[in-house]
Protein backbone atom coordinates (compact mmCIF):
# COMPACT_ATOMS: atom_id res chain seq x y z
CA UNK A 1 -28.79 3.31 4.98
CA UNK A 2 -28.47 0.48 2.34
CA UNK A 3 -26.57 -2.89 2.76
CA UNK A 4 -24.61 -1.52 0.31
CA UNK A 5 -23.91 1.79 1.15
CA UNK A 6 -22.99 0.15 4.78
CA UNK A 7 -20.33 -2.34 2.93
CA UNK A 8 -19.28 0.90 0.63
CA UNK A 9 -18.37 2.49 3.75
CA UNK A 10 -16.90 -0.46 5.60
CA UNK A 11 -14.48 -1.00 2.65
CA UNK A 12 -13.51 2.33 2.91
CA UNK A 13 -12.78 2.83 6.46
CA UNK A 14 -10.92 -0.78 6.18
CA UNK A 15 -8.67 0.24 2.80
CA UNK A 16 -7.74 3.93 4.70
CA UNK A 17 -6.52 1.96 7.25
CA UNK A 18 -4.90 -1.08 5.57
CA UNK A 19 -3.29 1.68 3.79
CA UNK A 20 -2.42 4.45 6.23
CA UNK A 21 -0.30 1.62 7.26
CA UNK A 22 2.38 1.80 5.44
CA UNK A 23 2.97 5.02 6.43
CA UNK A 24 4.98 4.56 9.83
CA UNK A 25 6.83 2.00 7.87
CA UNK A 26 7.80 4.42 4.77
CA UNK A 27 8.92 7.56 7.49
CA UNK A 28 10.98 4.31 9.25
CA UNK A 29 12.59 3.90 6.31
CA UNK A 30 13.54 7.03 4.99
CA UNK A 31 14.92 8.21 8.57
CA UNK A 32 17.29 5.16 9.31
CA UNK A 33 18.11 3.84 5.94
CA UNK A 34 17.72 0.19 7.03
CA UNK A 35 16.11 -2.56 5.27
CA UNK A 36 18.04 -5.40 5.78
CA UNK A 37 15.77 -7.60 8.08
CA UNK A 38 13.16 -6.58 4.92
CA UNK A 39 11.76 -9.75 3.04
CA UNK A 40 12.73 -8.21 -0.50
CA UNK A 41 9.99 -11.28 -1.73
CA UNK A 42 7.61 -10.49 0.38
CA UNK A 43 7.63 -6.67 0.36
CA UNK A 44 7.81 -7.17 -4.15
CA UNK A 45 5.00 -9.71 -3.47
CA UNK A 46 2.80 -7.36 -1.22
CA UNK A 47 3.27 -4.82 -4.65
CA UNK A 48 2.60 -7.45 -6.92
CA UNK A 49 -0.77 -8.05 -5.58
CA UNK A 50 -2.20 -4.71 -5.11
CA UNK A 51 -0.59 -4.09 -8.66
CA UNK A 52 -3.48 -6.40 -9.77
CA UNK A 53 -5.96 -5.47 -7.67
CA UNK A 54 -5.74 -1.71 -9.18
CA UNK A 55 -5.99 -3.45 -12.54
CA UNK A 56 -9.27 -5.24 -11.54
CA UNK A 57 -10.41 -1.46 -9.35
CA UNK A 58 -9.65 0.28 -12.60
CA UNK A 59 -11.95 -2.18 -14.66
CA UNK A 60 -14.28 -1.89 -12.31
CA UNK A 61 -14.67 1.97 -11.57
CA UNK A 62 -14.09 2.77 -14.57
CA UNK A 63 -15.96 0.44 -16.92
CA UNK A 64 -18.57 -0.86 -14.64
CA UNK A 65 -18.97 2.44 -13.07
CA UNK A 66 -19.00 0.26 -9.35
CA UNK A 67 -16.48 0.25 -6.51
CA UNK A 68 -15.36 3.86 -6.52
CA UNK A 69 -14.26 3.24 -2.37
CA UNK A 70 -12.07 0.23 -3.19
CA UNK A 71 -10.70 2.27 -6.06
CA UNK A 72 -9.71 5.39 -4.12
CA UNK A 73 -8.30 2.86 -1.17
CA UNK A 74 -6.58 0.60 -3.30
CA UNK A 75 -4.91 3.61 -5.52
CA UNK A 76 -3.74 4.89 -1.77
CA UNK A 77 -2.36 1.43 -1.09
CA UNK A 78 -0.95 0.88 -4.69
CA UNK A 79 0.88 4.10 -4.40
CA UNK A 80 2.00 3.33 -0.71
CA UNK A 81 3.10 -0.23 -1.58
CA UNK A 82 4.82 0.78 -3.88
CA UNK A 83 6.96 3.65 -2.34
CA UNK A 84 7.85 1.23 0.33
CA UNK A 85 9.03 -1.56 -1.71
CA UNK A 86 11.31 1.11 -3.79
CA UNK A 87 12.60 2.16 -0.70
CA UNK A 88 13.75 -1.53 0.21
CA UNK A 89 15.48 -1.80 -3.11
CA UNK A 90 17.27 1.82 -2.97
CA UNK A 91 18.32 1.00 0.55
CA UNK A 92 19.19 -2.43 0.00
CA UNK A 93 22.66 -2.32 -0.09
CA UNK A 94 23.24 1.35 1.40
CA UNK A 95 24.71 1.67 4.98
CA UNK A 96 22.10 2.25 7.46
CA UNK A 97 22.06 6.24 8.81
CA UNK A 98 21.54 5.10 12.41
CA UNK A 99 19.23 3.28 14.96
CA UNK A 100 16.15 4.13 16.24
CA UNK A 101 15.17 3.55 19.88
């Protein structure tokens, strides 16, 4: 194995699970309906970055023809990101549909 096919593989087992993530977060979300303790800053900020990140993964997969694993890891957390920080602004200002234990 190369140095960089070891580094290919550590970004992708690191972005899969920087991004799987936001997954118990999102299913949180969508069963209580509550946001409020949310940072709506730091949740648009989170979005904001990986929002140019995938610009610069783009460039590079797709122009340079290099980084395919942080492409396919960032699109997961681009798409991720982004569902959860919609979710804060829909729920905002609902009422929350109950606790969870």
């Amino acid at each position: 194995m190369t140095a960089l096919s070891f580094f290919n593989m550590l970004q992708l087992i690191g972005g899969l699970i920087l991004a799987v993530g936001y997954i118990p977060q999102i299913v949180k979300i969508i069963k209580t309906g509550s946001v409020r303790d949310f940072s709506k800053i730091y949740i648009g900020g989170i979005f904001t970055g990986i929002v140019f990140m995938e610009a610069y993964a783009i460039y590079m997969y797709f122009v340079q023809g290099a980084a395919g694993a942080f492409f396919a890891t960032n699109t997961v957390s681009f798409i991720l990101s982004g569902t959860e920080f919609f979710l804060v602004l829909y729920f905002w200002n609902k009422t929350p549909k109950k606790k969870l234990k």
